[in-house]
N, C-alpha and C. Protein backbone atom coordinates (compact mmCIF):
# COMPACT_ATOMS: atom_id res chain seq x y z
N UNK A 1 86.31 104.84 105.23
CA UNK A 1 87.18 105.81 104.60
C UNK A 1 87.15 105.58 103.09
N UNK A 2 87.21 106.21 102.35
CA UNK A 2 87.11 106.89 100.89
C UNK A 2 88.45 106.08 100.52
N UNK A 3 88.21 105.83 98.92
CA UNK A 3 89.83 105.20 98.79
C UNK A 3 90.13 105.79 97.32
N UNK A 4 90.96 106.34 96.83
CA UNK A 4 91.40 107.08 95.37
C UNK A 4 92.60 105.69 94.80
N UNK A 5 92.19 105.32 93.74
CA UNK A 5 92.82 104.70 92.89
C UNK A 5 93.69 105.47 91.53
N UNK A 6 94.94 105.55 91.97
CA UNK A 6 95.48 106.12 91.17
C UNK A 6 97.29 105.35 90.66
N UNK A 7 97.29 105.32 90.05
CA UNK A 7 98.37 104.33 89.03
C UNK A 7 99.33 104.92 89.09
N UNK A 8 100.47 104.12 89.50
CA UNK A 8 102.18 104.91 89.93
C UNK A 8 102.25 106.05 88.82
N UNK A 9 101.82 104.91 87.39
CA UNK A 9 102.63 105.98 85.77
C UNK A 9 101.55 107.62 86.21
N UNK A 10 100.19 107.22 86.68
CA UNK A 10 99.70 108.78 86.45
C UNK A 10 100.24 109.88 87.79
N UNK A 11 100.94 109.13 88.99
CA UNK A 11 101.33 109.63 89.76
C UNK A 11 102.44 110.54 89.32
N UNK A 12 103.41 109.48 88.77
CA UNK A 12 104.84 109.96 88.51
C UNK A 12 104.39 111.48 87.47
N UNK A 13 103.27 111.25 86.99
CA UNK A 13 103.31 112.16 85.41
C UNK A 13 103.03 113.47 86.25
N UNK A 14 102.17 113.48 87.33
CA UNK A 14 101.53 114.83 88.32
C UNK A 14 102.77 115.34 88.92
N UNK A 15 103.40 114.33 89.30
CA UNK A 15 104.61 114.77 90.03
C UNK A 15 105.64 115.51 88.86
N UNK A 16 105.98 115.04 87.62
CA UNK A 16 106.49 115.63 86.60
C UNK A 16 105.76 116.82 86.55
N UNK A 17 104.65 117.43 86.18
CA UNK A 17 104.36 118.30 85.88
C UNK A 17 104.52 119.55 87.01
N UNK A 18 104.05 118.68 88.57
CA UNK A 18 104.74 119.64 89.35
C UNK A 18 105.60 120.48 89.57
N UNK A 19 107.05 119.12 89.55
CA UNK A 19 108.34 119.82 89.38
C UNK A 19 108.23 120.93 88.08
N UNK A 20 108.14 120.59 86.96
CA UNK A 20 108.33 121.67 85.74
C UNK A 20 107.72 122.58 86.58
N UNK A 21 106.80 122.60 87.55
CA UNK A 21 106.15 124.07 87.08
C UNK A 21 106.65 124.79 88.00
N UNK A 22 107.44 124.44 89.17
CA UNK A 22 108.30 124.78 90.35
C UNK A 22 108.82 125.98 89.91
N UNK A 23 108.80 127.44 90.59
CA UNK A 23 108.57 127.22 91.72
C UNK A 23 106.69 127.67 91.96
N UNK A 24 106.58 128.13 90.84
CA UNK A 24 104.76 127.74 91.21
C UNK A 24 103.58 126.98 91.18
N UNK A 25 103.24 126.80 91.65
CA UNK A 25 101.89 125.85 91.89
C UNK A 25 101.06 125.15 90.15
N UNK A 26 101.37 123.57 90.15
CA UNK A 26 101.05 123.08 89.39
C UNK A 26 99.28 122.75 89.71
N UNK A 27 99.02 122.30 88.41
CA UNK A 27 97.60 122.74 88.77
C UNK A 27 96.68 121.18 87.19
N UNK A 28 96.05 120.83 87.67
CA UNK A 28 94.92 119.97 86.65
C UNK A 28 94.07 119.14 86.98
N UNK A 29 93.48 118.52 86.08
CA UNK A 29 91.58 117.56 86.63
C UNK A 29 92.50 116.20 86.54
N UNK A 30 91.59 115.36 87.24
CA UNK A 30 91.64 113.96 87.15
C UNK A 30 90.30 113.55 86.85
N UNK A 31 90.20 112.49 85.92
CA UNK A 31 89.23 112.24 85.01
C UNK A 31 89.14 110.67 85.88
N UNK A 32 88.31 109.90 85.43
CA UNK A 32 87.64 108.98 85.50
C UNK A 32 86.27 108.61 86.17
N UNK A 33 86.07 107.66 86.95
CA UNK A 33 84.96 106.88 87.54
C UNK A 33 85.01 106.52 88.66
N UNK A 34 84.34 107.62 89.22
CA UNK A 34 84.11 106.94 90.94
C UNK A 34 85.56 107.69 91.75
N UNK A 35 85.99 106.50 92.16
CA UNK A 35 87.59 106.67 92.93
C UNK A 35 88.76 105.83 92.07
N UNK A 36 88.26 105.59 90.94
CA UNK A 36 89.48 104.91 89.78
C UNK A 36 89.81 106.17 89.14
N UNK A 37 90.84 107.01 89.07
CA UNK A 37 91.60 107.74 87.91
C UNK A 37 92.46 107.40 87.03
N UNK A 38 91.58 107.52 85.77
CA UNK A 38 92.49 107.27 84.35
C UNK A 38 93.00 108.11 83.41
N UNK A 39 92.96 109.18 84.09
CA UNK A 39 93.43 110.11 83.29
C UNK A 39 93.85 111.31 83.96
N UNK A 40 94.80 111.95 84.23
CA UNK A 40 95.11 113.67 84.27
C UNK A 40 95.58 114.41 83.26
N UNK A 41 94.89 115.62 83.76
CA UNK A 41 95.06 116.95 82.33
C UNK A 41 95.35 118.08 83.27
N UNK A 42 96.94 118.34 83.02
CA UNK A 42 97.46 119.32 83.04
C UNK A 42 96.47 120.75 82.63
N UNK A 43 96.55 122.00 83.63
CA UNK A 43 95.93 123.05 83.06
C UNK A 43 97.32 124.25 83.29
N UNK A 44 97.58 125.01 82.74
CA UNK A 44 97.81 125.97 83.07
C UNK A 44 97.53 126.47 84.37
N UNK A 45 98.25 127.28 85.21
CA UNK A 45 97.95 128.03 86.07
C UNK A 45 98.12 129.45 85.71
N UNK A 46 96.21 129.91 86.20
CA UNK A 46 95.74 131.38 85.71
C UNK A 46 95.75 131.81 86.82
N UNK A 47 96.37 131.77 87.60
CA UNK A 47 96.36 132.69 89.23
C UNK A 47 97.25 133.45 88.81
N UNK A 48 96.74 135.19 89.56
CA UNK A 48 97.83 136.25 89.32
C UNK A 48 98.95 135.97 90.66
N UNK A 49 98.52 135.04 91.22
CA UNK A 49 99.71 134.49 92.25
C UNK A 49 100.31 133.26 92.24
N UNK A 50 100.55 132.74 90.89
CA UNK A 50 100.75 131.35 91.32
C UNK A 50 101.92 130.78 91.72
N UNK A 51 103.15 131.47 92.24
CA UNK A 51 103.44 131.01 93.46
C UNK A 51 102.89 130.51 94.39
N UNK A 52 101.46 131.01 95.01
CA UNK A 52 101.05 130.43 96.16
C UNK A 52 99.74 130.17 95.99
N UNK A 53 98.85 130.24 94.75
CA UNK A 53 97.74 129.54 94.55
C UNK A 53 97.34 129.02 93.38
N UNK A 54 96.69 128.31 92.90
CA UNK A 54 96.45 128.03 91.49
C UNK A 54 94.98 128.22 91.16
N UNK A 55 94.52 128.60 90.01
CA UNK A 55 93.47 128.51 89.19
C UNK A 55 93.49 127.76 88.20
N UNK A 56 92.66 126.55 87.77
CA UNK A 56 92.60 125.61 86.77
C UNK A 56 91.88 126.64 85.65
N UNK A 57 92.36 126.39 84.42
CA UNK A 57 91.75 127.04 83.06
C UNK A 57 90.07 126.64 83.16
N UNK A 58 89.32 127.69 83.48
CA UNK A 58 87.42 127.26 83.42
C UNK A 58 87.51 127.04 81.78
N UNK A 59 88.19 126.83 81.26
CA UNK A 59 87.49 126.34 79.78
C UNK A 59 87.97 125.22 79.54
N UNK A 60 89.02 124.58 80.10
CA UNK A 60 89.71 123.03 80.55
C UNK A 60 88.56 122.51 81.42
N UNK A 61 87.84 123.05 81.96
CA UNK A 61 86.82 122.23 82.77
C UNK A 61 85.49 122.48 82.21
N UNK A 62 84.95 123.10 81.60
CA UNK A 62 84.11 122.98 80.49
C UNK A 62 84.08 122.31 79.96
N UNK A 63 85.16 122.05 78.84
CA UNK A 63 85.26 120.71 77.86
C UNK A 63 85.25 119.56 78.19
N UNK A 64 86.09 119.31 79.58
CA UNK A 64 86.06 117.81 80.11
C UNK A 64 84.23 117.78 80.75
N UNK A 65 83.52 118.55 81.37
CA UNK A 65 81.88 118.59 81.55
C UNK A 65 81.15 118.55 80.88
N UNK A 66 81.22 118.64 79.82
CA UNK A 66 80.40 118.62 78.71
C UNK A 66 80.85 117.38 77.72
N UNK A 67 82.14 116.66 77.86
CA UNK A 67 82.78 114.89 77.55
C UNK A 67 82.24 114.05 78.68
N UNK A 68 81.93 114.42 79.89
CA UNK A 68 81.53 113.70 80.97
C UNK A 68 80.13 113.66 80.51
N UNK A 69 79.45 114.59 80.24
CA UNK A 69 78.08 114.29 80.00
C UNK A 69 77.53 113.71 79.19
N UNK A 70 78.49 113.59 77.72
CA UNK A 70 78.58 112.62 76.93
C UNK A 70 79.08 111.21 76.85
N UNK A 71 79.35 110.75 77.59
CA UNK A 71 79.54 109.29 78.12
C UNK A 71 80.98 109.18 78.52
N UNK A 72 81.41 110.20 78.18
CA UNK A 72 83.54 110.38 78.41
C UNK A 72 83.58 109.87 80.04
N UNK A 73 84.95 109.97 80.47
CA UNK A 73 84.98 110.21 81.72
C UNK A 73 85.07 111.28 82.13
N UNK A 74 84.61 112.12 83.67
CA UNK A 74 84.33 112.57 84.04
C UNK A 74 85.36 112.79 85.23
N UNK A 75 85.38 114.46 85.27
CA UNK A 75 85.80 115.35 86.12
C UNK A 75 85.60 114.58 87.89
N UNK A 76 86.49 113.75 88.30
CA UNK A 76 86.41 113.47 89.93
C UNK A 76 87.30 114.16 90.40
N UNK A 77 88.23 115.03 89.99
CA UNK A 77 88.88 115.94 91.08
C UNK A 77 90.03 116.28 90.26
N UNK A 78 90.93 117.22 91.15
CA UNK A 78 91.72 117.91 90.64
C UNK A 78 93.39 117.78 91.22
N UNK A 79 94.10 117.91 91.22
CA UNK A 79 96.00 118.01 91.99
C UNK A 79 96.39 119.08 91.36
N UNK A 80 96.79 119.70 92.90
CA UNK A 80 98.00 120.94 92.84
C UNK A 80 99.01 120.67 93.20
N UNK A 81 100.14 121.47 93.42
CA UNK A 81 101.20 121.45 94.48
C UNK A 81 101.37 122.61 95.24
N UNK A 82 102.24 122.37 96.64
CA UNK A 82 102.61 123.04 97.46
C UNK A 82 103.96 123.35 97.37
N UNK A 83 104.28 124.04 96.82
CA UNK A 83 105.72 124.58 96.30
C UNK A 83 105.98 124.81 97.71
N UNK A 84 107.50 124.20 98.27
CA UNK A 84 107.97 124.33 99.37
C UNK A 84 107.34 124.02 100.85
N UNK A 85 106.20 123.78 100.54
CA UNK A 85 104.86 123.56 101.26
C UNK A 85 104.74 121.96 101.51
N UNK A 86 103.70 121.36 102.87
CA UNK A 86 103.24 120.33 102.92
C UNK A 86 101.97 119.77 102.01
N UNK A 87 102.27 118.61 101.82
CA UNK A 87 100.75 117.97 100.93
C UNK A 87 99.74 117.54 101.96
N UNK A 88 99.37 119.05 102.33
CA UNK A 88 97.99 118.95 103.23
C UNK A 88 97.39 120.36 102.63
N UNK A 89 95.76 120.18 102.88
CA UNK A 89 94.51 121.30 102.39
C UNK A 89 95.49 122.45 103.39
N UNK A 90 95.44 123.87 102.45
CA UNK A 90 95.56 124.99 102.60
C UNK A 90 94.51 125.71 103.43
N UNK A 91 94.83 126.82 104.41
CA UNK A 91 93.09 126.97 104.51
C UNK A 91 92.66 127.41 103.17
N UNK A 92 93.43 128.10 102.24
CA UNK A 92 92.67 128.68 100.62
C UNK A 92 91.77 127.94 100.31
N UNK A 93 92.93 126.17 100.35
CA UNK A 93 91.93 125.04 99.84
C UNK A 93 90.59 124.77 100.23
N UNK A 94 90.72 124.81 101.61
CA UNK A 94 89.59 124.61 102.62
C UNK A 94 88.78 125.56 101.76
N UNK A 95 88.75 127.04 102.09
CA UNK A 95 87.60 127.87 101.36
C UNK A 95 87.54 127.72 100.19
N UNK A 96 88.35 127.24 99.12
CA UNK A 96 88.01 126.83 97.58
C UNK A 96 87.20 125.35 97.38
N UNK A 97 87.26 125.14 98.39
CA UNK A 97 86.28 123.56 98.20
C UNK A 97 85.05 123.83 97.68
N UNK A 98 84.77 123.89 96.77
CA UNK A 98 83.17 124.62 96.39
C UNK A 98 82.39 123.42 95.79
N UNK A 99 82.69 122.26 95.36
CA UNK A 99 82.08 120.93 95.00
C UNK A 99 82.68 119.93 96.14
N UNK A 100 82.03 119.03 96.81
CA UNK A 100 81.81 118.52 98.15
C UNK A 100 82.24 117.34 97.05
N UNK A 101 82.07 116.89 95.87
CA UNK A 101 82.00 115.61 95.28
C UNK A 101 83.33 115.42 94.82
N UNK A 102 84.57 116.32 94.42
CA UNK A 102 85.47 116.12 94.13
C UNK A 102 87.03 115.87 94.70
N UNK A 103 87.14 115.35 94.31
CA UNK A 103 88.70 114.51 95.17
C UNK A 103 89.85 115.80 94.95
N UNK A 104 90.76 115.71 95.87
CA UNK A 104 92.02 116.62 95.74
C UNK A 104 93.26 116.12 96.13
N UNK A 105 93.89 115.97 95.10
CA UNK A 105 95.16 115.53 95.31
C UNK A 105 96.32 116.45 95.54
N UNK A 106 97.63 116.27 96.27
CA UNK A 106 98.27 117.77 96.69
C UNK A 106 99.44 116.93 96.63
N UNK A 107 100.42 117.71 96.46
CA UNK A 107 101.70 117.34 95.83
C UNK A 107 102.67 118.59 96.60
N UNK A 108 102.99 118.19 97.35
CA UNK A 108 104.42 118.80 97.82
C UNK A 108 105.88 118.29 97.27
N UNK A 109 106.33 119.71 96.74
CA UNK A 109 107.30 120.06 95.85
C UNK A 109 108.86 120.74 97.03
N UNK A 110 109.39 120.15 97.15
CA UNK A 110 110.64 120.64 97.95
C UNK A 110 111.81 120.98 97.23
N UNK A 111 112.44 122.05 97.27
CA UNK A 111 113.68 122.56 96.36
C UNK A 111 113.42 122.17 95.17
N UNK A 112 112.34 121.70 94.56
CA UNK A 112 112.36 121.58 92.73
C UNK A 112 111.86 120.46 93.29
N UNK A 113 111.94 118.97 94.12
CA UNK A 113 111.82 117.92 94.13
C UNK A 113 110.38 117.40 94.40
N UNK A 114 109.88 116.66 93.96
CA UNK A 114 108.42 115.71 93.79
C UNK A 114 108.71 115.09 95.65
N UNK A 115 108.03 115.38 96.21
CA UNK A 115 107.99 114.57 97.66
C UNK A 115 106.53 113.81 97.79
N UNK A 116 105.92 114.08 98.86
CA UNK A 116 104.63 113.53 99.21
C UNK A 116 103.81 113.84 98.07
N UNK A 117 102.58 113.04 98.42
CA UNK A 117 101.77 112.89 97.10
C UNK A 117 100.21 112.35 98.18
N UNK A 118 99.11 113.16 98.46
CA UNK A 118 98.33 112.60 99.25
C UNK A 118 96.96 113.09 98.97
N UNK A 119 95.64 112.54 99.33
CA UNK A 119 94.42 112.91 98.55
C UNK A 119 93.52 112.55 99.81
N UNK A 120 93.12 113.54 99.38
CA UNK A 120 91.57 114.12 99.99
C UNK A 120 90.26 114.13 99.71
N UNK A 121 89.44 113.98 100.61
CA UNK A 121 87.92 114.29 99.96
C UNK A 121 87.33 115.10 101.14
N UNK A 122 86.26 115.38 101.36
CA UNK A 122 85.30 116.16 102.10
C UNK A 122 84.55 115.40 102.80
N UNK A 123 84.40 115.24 103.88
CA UNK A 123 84.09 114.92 105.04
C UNK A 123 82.43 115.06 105.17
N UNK A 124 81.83 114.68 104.93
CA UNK A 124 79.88 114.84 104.89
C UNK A 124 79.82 115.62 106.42
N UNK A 125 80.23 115.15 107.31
CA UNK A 125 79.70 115.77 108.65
C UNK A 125 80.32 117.05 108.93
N UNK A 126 81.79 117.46 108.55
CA UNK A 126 82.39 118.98 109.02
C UNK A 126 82.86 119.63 107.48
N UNK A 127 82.42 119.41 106.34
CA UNK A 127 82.59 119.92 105.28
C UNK A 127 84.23 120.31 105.13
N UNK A 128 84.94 119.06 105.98
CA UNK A 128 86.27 120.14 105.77
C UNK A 128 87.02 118.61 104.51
N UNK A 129 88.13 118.65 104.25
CA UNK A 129 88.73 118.21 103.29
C UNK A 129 89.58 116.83 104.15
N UNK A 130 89.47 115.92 104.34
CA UNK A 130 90.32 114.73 104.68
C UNK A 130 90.67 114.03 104.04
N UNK A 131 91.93 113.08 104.47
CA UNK A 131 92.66 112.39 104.15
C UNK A 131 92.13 110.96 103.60
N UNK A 132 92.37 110.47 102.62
CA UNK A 132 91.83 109.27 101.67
C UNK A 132 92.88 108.35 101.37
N UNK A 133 92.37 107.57 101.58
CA UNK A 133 93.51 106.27 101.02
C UNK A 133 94.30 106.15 99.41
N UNK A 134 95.34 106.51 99.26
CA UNK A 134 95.82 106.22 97.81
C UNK A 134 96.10 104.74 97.33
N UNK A 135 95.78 104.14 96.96
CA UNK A 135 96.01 103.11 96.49
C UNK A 135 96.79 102.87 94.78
N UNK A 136 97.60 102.37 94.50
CA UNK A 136 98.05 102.31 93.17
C UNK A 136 97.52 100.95 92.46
């Protein structure tokens, strides 16, 4: 099993940004190396629904692809939330999986409140999105 390294302070900060963005769907990249994340970047959410889906800014992920290619760290995945929702893949998610290499973190948001916090990757044999070890 896959293991995501991610640090209480960058947890708490996803979960902050969640709540603010309550009641719609928070949305940004996680940067680093491998399954270590050292960094998240908040994007805007450009969904004409984002109550119930999010779109990360394509020019927020440009810039961090083109810093990755330059020796920066690099784009390993992204966290939303599930406003009112469980922190499990959506089927949306399921069909938005369009890079097999990137991690997804999901954040269920209850009445305004930061709850579960759980991460995913893609499965090589059924292309679907599973559950990964968080480690802090």
């Amino acid at each position: 099993m896959k293991t995501l390294c991610l640090s209480t302070d960058l947890q708490e900060r996803i979960r902050a940004h969640c709540v603010a963005s309550y009641p719609h769907e928070a949305c940004g990249l996680l940067l680093g190396q491998g399954g270590n994340i050292t960094h998240m970047v908040p994007s805007p959410n450009l969904s004409d629904q984002p109550a119930k889906n999010f779109d990360i800014d394509p020019a927020l992920i440009i810039q961090h692809q083109k810093a990755g290619r330059e020796g920066c760290e690099r784009i390993v995945g992204h966290y939303h939330s599930h406003p009112d929702g469980q922190a499990m893949p959506s089927a949306r998610d399921q069909a938005q999986n369009y890079d097999k290499d990137l991690i997804w973190v999901i954040v269920q948001v209850t009445d305004g409140v930061a709850q579960d916090i759980k991460a995913f990757a893609t499965a090589p044999q059924s292309g679907q999105l599973t559950a990964i070890l968080l480690n802090r």
